[in-house]
C-alpha atoms as a PDB file:
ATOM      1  CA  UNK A   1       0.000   0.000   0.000  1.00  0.00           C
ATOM      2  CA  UNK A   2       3.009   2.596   1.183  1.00  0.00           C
ATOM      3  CA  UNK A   3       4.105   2.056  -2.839  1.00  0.00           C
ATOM      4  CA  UNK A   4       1.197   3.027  -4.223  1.00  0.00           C
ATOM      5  CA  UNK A   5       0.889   6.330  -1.764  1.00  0.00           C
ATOM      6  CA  UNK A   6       4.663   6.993  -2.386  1.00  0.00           C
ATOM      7  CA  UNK A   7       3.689   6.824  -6.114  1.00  0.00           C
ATOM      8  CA  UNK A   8       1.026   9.312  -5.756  1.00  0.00           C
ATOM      9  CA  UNK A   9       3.075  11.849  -3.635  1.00  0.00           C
ATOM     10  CA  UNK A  10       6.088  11.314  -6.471  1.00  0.00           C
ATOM     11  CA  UNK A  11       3.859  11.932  -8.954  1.00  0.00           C
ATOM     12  CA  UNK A  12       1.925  15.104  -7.323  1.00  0.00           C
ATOM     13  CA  UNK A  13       5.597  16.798  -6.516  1.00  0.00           C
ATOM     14  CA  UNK A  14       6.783  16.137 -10.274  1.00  0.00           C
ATOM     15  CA  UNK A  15       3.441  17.736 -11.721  1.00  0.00           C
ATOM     16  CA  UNK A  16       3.790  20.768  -9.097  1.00  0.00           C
ATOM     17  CA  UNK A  17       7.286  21.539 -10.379  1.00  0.00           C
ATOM     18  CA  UNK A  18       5.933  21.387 -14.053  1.00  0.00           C
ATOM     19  CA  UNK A  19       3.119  23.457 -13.069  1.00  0.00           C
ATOM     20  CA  UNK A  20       5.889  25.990 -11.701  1.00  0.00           C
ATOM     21  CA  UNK A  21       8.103  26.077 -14.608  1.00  0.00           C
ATOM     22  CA  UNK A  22       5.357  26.674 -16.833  1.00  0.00           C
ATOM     23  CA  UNK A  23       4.126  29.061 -14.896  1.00  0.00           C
ATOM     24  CA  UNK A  24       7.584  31.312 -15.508  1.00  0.00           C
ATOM     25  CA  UNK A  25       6.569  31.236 -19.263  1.00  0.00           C
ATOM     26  CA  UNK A  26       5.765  34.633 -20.805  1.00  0.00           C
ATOM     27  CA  UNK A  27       3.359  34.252 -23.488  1.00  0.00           C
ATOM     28  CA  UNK A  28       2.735  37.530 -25.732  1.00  0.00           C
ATOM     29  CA  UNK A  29      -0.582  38.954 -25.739  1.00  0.00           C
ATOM     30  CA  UNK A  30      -3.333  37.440 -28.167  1.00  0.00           C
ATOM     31  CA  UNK A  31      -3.960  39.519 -31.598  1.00  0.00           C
ATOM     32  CA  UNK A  32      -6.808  37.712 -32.197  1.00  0.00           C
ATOM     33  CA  UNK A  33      -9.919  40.436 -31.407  1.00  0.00           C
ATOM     34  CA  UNK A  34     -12.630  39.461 -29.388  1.00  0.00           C
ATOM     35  CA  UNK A  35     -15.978  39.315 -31.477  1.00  0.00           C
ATOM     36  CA  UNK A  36     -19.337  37.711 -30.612  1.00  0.00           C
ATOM     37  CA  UNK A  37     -19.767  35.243 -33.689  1.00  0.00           C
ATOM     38  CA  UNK A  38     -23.312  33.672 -34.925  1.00  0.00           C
ATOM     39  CA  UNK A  39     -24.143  30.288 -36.638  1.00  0.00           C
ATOM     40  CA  UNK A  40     -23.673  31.924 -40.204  1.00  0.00           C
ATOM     41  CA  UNK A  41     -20.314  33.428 -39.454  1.00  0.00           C
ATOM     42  CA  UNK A  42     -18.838  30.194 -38.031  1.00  0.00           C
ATOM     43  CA  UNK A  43     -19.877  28.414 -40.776  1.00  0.00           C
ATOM     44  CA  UNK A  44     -17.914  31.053 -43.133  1.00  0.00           C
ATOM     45  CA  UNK A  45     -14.632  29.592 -41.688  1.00  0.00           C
ATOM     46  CA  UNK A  46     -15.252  26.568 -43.659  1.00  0.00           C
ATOM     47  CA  UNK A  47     -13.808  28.514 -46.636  1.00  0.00           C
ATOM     48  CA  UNK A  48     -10.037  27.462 -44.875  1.00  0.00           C
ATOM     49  CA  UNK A  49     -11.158  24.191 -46.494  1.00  0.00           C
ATOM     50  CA  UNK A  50     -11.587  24.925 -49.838  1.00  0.00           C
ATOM     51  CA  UNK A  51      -8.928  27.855 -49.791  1.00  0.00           C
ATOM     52  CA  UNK A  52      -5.692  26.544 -47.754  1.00  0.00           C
ATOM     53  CA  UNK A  53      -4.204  23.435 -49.009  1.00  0.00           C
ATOM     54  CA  UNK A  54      -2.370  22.370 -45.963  1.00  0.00           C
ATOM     55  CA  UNK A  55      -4.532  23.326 -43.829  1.00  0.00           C
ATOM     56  CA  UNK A  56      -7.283  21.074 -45.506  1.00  0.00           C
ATOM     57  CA  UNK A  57      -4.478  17.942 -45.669  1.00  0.00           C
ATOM     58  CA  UNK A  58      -3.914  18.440 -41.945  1.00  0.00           C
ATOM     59  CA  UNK A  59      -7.557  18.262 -41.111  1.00  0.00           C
ATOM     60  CA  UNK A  60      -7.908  15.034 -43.498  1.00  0.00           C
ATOM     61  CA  UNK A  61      -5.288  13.712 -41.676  1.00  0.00           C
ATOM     62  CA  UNK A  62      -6.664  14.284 -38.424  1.00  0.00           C
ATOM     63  CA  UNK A  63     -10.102  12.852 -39.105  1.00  0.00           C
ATOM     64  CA  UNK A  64      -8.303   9.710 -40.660  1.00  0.00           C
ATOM     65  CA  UNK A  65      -6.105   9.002 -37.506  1.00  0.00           C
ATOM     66  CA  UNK A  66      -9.414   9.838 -35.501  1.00  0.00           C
ATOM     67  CA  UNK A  67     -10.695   6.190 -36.069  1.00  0.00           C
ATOM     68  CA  UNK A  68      -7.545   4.608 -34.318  1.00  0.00           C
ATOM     69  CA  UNK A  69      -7.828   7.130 -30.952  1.00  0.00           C
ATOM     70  CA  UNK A  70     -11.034   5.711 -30.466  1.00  0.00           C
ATOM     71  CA  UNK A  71     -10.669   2.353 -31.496  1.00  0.00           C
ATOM     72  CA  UNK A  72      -7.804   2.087 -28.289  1.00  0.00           C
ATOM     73  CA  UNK A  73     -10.796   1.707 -25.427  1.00  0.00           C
ATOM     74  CA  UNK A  74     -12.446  -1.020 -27.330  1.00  0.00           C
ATOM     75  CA  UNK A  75      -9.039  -3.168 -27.814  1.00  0.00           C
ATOM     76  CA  UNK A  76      -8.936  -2.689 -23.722  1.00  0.00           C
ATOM     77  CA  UNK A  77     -12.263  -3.963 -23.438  1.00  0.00           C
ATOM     78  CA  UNK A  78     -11.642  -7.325 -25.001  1.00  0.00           C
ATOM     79  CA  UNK A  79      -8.179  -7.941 -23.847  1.00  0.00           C
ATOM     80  CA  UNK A  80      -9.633  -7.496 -20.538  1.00  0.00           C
ATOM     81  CA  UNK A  81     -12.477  -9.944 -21.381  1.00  0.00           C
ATOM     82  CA  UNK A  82      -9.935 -12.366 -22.244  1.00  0.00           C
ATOM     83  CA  UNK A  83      -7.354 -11.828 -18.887  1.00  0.00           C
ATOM     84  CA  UNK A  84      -8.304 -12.546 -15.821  1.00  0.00           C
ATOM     85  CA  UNK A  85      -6.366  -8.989 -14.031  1.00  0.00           C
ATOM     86  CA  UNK A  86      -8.633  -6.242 -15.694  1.00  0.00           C
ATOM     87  CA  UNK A  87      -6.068  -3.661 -13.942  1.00  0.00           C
ATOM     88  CA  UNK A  88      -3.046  -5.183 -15.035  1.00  0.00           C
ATOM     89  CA  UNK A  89      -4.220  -4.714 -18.969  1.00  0.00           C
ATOM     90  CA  UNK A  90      -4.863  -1.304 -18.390  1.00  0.00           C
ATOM     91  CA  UNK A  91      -1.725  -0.893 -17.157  1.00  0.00           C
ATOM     92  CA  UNK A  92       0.261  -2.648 -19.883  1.00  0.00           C
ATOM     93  CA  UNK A  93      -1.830  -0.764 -22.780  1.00  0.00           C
ATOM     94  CA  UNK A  94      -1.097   2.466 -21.050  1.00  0.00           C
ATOM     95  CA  UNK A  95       2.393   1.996 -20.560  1.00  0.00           C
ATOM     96  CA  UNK A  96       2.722   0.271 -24.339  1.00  0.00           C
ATOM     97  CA  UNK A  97       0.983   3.222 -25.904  1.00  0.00           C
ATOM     98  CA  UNK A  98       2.909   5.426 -24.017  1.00  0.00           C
ATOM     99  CA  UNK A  99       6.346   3.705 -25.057  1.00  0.00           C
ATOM    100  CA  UNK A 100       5.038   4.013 -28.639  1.00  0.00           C
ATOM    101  CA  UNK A 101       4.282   7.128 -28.686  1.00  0.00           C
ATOM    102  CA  UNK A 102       7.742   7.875 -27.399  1.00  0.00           C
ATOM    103  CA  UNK A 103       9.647   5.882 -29.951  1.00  0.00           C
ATOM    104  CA  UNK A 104       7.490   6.932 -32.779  1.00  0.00           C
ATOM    105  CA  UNK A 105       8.106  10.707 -32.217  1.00  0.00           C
ATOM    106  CA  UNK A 106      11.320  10.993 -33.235  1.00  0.00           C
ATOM    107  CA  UNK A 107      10.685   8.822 -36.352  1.00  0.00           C
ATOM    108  CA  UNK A 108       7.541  11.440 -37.578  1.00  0.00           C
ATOM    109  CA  UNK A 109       9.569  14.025 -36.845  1.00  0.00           C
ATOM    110  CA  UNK A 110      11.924  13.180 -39.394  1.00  0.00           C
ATOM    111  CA  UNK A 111       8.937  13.530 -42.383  1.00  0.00           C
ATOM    112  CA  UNK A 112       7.442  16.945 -40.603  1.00  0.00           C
ATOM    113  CA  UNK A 113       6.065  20.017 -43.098  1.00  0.00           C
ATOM    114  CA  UNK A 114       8.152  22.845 -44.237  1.00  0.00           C
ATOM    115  CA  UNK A 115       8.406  25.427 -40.670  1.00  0.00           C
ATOM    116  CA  UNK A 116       5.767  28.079 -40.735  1.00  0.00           C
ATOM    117  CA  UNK A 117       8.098  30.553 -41.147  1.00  0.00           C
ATOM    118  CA  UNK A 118       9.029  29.733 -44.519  1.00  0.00           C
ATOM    119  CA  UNK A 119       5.503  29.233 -45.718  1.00  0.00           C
ATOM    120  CA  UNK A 120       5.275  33.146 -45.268  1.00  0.00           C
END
């Protein structure tokens, strides 16, 4: 039980120095204006769609990888139909998508888009 509470008080401490250094982080002010908006005028923003190339690829993209984020909770379901430690499944998919995620990073980062900055 003590590892479990020792976990929790490890974890808290690391998120409260996060929370601190981003808390030193001087953001510049928004230039974005702030407008009320109705139905017709959010709709207009669709145009990004038709007009903006990469913009439209990124959303495509985005909807197609959409499928496997929510696919993840049903693959948890059955393996834990299958096991006999529901927690313990949880734990490994958690820790295996986590590790993925971690070693895949580097690997997309190799194929990322042209930086803004050049696109301007």
């Amino acid at each position: 039980m003590s590892f479990y509470v020792w976990g929790i008080v490890a974890a808290t401490m690391i998120w409260l120095f996060a929370a601190l250094i981003y808390s030193l982080v001087q953001e510049p002010l928004s230039e974005v204006s702030d407008k009320r908006a109705n139905l017709i005028d959010v709709f207009k923003e669709f145009r990004l769609l038709r007009t903006d190339s990469v913009f439209r690829e990124f959303v495509i993209a985005r909807s197609l990888f959409l499928c496997a984020a929510l696919s993840a909770p049903y693959y948890v379901l059955i393996a834990q139909q299958k096991s006999d430690s529901a927690v313990f499944v949880l734990g490994i998919f958690i820790l295996v998508s986590g590790l993925a995620s971690l070693f895949s990073s580097p690997f997309w980062g190799f194929f990322r888009i042209t930086p803004v900055e050049k696109l301007c």
